[in-house]
PDB file of N, CA and C in Angstrom:
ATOM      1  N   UNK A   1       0.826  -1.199   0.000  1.00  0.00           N
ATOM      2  CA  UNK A   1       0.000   0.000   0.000  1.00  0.00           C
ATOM      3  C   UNK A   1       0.867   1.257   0.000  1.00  0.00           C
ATOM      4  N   UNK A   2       1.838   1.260   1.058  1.00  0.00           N
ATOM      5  CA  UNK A   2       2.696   2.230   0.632  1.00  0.00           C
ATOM      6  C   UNK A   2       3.853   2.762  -0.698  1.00  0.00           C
ATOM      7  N   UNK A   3       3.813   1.682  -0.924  1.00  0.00           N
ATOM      8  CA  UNK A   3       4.344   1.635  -2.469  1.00  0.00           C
ATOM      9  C   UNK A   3       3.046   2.208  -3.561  1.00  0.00           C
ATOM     10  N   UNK A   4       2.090   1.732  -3.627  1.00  0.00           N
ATOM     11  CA  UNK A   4       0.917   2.843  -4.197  1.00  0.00           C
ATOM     12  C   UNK A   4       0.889   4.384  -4.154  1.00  0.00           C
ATOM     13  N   UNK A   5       0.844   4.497  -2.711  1.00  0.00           N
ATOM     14  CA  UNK A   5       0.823   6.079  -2.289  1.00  0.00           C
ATOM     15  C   UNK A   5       1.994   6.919  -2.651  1.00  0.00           C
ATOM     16  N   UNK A   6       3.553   6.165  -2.903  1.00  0.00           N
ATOM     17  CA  UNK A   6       4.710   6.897  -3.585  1.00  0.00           C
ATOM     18  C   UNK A   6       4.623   7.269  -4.854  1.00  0.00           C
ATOM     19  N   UNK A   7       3.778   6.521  -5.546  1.00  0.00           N
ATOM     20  CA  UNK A   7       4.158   6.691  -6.864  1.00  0.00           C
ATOM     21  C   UNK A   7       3.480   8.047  -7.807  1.00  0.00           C
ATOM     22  N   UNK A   8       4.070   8.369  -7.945  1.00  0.00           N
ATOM     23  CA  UNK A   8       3.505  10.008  -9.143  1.00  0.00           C
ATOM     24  C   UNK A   8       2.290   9.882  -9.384  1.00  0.00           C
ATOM     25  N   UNK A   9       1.888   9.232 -10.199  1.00  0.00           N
ATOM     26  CA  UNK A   9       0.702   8.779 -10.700  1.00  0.00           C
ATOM     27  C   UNK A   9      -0.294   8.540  -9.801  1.00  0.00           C
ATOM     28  N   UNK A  10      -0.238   8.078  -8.669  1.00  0.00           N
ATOM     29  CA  UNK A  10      -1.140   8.023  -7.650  1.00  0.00           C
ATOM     30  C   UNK A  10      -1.379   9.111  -7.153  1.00  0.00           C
ATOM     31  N   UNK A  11      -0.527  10.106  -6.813  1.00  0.00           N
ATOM     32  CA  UNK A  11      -0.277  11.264  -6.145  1.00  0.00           C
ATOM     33  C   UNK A  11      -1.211  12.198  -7.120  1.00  0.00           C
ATOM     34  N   UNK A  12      -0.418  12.321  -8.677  1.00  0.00           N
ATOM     35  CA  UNK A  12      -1.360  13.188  -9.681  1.00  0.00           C
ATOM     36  C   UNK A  12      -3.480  12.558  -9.873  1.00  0.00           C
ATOM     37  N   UNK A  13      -3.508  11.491  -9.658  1.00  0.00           N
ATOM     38  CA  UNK A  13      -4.796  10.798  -9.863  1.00  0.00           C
ATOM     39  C   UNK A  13      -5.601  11.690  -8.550  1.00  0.00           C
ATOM     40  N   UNK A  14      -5.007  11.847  -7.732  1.00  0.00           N
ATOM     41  CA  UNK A  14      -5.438  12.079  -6.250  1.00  0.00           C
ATOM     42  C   UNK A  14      -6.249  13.534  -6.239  1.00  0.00           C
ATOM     43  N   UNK A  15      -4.685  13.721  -6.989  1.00  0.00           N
ATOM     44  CA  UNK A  15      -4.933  15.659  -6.860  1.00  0.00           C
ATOM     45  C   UNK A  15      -6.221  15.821  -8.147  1.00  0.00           C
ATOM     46  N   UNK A  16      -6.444  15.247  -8.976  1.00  0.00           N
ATOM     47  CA  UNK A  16      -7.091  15.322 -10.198  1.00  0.00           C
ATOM     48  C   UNK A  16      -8.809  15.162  -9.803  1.00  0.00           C
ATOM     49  N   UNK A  17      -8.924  14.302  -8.664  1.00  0.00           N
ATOM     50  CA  UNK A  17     -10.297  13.993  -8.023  1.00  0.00           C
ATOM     51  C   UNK A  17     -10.253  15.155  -7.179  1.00  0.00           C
ATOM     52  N   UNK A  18      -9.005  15.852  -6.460  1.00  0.00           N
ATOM     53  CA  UNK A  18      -9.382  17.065  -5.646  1.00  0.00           C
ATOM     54  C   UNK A  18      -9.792  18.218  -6.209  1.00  0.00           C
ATOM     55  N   UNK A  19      -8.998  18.269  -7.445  1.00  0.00           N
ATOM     56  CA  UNK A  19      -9.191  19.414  -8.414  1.00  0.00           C
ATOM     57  C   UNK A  19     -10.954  19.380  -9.356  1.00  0.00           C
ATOM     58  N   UNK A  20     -11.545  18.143  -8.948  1.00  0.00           N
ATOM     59  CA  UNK A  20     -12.674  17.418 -10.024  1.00  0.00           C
ATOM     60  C   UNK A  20     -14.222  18.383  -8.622  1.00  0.00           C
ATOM     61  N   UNK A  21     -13.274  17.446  -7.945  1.00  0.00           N
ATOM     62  CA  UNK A  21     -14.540  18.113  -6.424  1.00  0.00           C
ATOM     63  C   UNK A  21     -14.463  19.999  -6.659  1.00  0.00           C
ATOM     64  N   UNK A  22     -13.240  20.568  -6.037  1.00  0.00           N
ATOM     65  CA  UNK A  22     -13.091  21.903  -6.200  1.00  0.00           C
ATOM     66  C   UNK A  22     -13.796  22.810  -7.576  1.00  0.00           C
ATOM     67  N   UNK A  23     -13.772  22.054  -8.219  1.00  0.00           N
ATOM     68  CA  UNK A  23     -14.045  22.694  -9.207  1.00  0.00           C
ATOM     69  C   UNK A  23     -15.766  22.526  -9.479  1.00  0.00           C
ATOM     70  N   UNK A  24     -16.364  21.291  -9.060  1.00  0.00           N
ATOM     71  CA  UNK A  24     -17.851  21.335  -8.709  1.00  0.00           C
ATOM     72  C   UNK A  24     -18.036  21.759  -7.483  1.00  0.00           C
ATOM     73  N   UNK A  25     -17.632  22.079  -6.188  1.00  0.00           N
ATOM     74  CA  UNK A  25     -18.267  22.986  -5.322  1.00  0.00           C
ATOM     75  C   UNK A  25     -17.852  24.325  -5.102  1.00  0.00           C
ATOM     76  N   UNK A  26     -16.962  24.982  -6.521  1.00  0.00           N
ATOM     77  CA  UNK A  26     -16.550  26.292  -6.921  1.00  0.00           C
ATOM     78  C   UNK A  26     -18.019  26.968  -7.242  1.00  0.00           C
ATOM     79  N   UNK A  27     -18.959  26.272  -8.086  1.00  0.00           N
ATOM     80  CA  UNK A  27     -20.219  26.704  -8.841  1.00  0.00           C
ATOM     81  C   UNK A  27     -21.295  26.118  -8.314  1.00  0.00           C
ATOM     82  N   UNK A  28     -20.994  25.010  -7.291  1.00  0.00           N
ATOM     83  CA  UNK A  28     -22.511  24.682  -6.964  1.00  0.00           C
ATOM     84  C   UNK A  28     -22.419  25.146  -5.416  1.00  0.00           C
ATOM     85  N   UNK A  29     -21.657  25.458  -4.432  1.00  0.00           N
ATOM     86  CA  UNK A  29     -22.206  24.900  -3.058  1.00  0.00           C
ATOM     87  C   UNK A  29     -21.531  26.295  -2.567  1.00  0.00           C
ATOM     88  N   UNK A  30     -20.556  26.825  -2.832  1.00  0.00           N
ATOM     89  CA  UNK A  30     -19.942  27.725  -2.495  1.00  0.00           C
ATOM     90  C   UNK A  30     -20.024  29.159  -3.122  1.00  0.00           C
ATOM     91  N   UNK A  31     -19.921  29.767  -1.859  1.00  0.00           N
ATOM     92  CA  UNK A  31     -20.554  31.453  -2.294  1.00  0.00           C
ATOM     93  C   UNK A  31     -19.969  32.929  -2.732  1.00  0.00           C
ATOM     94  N   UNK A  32     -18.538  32.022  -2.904  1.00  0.00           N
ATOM     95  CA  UNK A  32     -17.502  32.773  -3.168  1.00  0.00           C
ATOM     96  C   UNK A  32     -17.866  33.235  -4.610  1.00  0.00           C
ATOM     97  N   UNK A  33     -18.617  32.617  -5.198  1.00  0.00           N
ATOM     98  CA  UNK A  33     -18.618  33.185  -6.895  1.00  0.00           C
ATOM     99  C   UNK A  33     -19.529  33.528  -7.066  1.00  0.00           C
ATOM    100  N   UNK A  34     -19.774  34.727  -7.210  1.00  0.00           N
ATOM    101  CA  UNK A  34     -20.686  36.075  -6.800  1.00  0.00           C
ATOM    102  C   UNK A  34     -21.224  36.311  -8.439  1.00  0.00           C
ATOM    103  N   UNK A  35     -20.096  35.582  -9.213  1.00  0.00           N
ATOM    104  CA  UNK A  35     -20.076  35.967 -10.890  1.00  0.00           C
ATOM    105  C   UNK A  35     -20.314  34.885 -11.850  1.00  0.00           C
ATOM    106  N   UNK A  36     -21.258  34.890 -12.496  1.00  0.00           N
ATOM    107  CA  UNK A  36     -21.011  33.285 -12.906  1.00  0.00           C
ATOM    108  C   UNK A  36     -19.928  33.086 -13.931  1.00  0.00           C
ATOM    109  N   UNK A  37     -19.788  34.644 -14.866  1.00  0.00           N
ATOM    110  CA  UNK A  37     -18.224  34.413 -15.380  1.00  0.00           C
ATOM    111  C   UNK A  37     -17.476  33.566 -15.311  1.00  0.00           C
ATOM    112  N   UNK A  38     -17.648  34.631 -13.723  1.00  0.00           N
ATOM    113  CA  UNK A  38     -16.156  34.445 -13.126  1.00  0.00           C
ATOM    114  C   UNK A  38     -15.754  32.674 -12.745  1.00  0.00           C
ATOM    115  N   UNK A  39     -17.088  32.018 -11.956  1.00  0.00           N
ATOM    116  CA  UNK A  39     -16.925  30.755 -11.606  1.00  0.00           C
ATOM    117  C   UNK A  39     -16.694  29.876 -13.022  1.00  0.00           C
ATOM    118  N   UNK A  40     -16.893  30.253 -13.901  1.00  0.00           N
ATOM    119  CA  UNK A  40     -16.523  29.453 -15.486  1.00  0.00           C
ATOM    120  C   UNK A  40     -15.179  29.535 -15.354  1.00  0.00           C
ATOM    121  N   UNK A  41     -14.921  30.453 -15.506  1.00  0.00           N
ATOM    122  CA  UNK A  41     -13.286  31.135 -15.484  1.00  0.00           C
ATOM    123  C   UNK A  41     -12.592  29.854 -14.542  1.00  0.00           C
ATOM    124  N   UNK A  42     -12.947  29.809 -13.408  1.00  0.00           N
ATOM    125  CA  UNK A  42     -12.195  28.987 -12.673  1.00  0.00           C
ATOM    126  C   UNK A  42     -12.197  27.325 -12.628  1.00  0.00           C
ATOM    127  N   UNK A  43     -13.665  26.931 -13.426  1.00  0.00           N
ATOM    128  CA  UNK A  43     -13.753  25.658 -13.370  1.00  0.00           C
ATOM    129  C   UNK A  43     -12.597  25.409 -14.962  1.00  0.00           C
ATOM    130  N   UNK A  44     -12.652  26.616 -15.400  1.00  0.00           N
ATOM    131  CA  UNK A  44     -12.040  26.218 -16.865  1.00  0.00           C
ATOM    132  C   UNK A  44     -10.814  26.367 -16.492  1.00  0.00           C
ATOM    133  N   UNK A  45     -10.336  26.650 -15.541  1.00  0.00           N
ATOM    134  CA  UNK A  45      -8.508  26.798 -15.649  1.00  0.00           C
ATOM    135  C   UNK A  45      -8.253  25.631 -14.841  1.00  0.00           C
ATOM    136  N   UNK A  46      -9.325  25.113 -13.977  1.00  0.00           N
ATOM    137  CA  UNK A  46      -8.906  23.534 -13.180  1.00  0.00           C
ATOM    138  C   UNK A  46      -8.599  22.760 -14.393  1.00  0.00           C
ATOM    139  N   UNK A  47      -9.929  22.793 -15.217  1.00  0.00           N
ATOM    140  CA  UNK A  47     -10.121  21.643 -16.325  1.00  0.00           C
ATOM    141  C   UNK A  47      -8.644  21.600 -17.100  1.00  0.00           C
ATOM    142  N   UNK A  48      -8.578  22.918 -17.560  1.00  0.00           N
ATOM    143  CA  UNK A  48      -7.282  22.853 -18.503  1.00  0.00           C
ATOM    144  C   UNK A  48      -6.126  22.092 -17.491  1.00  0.00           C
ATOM    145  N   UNK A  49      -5.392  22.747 -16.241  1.00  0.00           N
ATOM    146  CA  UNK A  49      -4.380  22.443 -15.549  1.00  0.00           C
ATOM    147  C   UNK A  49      -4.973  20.564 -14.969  1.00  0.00           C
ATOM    148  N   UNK A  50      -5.865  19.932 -15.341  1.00  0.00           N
ATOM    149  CA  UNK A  50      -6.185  18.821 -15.445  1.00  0.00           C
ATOM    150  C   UNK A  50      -6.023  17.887 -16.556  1.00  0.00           C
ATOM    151  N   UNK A  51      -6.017  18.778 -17.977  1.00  0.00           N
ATOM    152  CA  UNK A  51      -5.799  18.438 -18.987  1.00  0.00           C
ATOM    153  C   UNK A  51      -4.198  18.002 -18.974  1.00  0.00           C
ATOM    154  N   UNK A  52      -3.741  19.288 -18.241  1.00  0.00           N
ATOM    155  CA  UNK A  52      -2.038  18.978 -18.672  1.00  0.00           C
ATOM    156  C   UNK A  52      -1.569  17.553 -17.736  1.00  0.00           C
ATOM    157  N   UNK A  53      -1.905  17.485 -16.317  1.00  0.00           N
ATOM    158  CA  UNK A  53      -1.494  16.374 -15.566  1.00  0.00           C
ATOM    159  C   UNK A  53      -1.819  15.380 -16.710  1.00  0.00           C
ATOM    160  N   UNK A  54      -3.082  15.024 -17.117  1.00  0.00           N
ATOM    161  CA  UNK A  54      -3.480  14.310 -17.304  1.00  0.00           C
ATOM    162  C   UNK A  54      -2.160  13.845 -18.920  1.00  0.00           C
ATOM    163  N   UNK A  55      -2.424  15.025 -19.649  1.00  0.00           N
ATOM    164  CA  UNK A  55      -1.283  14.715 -21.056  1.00  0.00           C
ATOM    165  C   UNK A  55       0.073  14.230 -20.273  1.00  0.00           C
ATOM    166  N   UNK A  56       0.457  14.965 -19.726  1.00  0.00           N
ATOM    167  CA  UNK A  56       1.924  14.660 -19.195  1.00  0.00           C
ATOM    168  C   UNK A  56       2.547  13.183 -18.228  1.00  0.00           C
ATOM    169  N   UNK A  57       1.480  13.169 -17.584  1.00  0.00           N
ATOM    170  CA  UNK A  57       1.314  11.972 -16.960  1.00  0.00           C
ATOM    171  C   UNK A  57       1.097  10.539 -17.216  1.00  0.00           C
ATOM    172  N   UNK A  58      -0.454  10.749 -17.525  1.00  0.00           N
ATOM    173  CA  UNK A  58      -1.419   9.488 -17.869  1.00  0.00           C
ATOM    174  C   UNK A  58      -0.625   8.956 -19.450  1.00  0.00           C
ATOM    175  N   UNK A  59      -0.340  10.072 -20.379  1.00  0.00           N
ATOM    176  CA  UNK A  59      -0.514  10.016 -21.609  1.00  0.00           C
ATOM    177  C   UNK A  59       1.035   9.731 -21.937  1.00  0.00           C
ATOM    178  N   UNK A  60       1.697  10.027 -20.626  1.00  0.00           N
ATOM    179  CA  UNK A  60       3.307  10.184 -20.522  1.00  0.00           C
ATOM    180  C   UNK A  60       4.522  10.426 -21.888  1.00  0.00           C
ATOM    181  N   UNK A  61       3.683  11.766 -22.123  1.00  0.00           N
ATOM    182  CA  UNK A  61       4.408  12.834 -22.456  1.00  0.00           C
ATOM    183  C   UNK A  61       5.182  14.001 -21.535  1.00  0.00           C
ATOM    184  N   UNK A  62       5.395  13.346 -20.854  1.00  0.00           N
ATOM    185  CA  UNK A  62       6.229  14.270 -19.889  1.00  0.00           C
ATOM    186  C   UNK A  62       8.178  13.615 -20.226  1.00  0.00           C
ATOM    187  N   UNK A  63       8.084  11.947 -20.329  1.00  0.00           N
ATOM    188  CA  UNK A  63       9.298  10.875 -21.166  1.00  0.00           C
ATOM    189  C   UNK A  63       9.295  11.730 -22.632  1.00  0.00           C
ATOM    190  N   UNK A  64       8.509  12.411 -23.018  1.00  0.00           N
ATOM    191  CA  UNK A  64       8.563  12.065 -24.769  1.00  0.00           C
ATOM    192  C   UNK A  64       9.222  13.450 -25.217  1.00  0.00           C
ATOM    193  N   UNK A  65       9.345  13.108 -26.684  1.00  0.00           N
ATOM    194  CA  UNK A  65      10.620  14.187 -27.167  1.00  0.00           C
ATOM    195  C   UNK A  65      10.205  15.085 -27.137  1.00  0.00           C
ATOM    196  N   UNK A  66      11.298  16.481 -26.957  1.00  0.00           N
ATOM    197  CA  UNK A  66      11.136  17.515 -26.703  1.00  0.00           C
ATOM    198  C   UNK A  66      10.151  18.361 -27.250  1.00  0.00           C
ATOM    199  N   UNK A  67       9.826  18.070 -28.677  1.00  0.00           N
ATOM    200  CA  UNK A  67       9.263  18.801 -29.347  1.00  0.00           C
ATOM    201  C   UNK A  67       7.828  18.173 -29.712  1.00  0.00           C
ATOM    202  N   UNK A  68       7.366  16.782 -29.174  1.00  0.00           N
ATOM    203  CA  UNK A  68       6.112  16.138 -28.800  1.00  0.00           C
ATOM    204  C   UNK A  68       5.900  16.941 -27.268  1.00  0.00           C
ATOM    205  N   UNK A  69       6.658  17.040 -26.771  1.00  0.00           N
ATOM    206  CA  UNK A  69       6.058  17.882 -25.425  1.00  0.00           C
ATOM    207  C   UNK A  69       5.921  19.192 -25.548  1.00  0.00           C
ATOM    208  N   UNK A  70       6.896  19.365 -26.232  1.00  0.00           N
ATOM    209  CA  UNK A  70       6.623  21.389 -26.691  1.00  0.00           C
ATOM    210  C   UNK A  70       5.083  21.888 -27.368  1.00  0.00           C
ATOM    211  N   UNK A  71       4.653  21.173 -28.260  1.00  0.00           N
ATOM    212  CA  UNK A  71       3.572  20.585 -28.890  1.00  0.00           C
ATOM    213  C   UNK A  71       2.266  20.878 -28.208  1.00  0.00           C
ATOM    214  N   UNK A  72       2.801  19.607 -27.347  1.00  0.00           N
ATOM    215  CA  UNK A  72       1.314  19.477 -26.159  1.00  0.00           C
ATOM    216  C   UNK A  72       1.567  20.369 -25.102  1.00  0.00           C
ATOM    217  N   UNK A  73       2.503  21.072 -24.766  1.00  0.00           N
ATOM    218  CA  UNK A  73       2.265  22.405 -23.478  1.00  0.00           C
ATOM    219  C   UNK A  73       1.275  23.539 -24.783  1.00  0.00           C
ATOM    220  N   UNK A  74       2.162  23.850 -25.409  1.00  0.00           N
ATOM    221  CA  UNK A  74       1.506  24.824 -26.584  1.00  0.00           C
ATOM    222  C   UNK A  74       0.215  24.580 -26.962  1.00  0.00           C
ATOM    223  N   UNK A  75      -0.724  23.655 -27.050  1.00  0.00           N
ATOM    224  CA  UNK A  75      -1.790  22.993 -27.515  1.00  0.00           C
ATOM    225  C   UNK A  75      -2.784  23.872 -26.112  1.00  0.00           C
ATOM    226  N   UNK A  76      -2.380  22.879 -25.379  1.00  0.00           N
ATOM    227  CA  UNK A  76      -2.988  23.153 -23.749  1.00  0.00           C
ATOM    228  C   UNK A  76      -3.335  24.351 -23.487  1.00  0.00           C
ATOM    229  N   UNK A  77      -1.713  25.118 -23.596  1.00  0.00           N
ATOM    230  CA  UNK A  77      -2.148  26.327 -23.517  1.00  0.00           C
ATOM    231  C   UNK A  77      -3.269  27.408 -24.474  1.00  0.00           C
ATOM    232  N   UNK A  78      -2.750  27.358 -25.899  1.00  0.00           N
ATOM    233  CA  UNK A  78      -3.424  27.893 -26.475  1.00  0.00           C
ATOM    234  C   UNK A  78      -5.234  27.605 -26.535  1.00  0.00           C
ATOM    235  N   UNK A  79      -5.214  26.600 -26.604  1.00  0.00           N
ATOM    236  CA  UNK A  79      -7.112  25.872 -26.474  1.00  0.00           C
ATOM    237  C   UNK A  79      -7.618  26.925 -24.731  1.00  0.00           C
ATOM    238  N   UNK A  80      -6.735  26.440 -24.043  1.00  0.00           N
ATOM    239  CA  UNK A  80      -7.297  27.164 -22.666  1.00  0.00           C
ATOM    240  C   UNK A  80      -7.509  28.690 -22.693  1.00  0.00           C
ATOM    241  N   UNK A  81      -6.782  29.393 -23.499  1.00  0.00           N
ATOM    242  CA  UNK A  81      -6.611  30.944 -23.593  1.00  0.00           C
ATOM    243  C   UNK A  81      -7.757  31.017 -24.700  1.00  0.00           C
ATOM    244  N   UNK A  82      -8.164  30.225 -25.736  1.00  0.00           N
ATOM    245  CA  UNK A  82      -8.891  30.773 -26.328  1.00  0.00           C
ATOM    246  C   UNK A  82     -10.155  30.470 -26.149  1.00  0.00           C
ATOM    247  N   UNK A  83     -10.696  29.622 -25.254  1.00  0.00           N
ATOM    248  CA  UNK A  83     -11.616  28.862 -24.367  1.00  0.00           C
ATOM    249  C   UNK A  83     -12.230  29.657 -23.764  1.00  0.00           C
ATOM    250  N   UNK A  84     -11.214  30.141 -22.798  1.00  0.00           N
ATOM    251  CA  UNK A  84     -11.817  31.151 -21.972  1.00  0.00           C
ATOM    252  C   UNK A  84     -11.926  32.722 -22.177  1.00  0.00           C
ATOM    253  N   UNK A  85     -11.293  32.789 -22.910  1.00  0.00           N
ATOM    254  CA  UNK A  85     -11.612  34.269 -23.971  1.00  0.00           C
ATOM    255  C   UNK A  85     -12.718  34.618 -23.980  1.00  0.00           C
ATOM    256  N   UNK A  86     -13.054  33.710 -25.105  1.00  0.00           N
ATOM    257  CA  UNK A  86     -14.425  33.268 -26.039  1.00  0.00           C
ATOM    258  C   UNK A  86     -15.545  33.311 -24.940  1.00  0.00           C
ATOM    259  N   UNK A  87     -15.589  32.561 -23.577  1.00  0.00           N
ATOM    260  CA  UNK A  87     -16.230  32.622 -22.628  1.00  0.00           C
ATOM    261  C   UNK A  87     -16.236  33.533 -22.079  1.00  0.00           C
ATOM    262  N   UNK A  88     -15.403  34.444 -21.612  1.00  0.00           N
ATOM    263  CA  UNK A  88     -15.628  35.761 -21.059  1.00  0.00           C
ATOM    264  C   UNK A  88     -16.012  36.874 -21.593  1.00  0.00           C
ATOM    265  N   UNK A  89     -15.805  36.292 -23.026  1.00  0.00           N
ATOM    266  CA  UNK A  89     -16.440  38.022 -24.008  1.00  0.00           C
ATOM    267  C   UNK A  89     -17.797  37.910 -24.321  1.00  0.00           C
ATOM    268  N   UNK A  90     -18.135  36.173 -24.331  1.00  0.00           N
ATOM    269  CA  UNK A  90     -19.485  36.112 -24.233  1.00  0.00           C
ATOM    270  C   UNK A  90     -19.519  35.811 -26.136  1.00  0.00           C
ATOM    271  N   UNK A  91     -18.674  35.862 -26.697  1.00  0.00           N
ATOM    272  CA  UNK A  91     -18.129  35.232 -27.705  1.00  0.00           C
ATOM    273  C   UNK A  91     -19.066  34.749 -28.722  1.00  0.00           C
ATOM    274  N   UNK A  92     -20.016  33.411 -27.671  1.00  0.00           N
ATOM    275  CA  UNK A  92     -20.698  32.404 -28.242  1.00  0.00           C
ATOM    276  C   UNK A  92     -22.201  32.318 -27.854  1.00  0.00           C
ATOM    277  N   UNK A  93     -22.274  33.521 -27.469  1.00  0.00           N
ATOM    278  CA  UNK A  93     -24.041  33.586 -26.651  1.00  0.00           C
ATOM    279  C   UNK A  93     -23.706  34.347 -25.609  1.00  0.00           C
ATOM    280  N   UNK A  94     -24.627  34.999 -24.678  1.00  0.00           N
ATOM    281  CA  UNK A  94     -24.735  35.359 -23.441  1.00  0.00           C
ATOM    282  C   UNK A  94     -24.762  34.302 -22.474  1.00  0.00           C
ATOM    283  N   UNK A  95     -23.500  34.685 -21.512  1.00  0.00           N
ATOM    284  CA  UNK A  95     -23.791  33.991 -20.010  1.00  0.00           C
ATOM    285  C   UNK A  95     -24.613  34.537 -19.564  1.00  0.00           C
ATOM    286  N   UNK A  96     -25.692  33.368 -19.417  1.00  0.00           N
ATOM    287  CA  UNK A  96     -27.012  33.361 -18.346  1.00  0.00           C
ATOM    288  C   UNK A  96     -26.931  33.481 -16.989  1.00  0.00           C
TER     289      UNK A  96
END
């Protein structure tokens, strides 16, 4: 069991269910988000920084060549910046 709990992957899986919860009681239970923007804003930057564990890790491109990883940081990033852009300008419809 303790050999489970060392390993990266267990550790990143862990944080990925903490980041999964946080990010559903960011918009449902908690009163901190006064904005619903704003609470998009934040479930979308978990999701993305979930995306990357998940590429780097699970997908283990974190081993892979420099420029397969250069690739997928650049990807990540760019989709997330233009994601939430698009969402905050209201882009694609009005936030309700």
């Amino acid at each position: 069991m303790r050999v489970l709990l060392k390993s990266r992957v267990t550790v990143i899986w862990l944080c990925l269910i903490v980041a999964t919860v946080l990010s559903w009681e960011s918009v449902e239970d908690l009163h901190w988000v006064h904005e619903l923007r704003l609470g998009g804003v934040v479930v979308m930057a978990i999701a993305f920084l979930k995306t990357r564990f998940v590429m780097l890790d699970f997908m283990e491109l974190r081993e892979a060549p420099v420029i397969m990883r250069l690739f997928a940081e650049c990807w990540w990033i760019l989709v997330g910046l233009l994601v939430t852009i698009s969402f905050w300008t209201g882009l694609f419809g009005p936030v309700v």
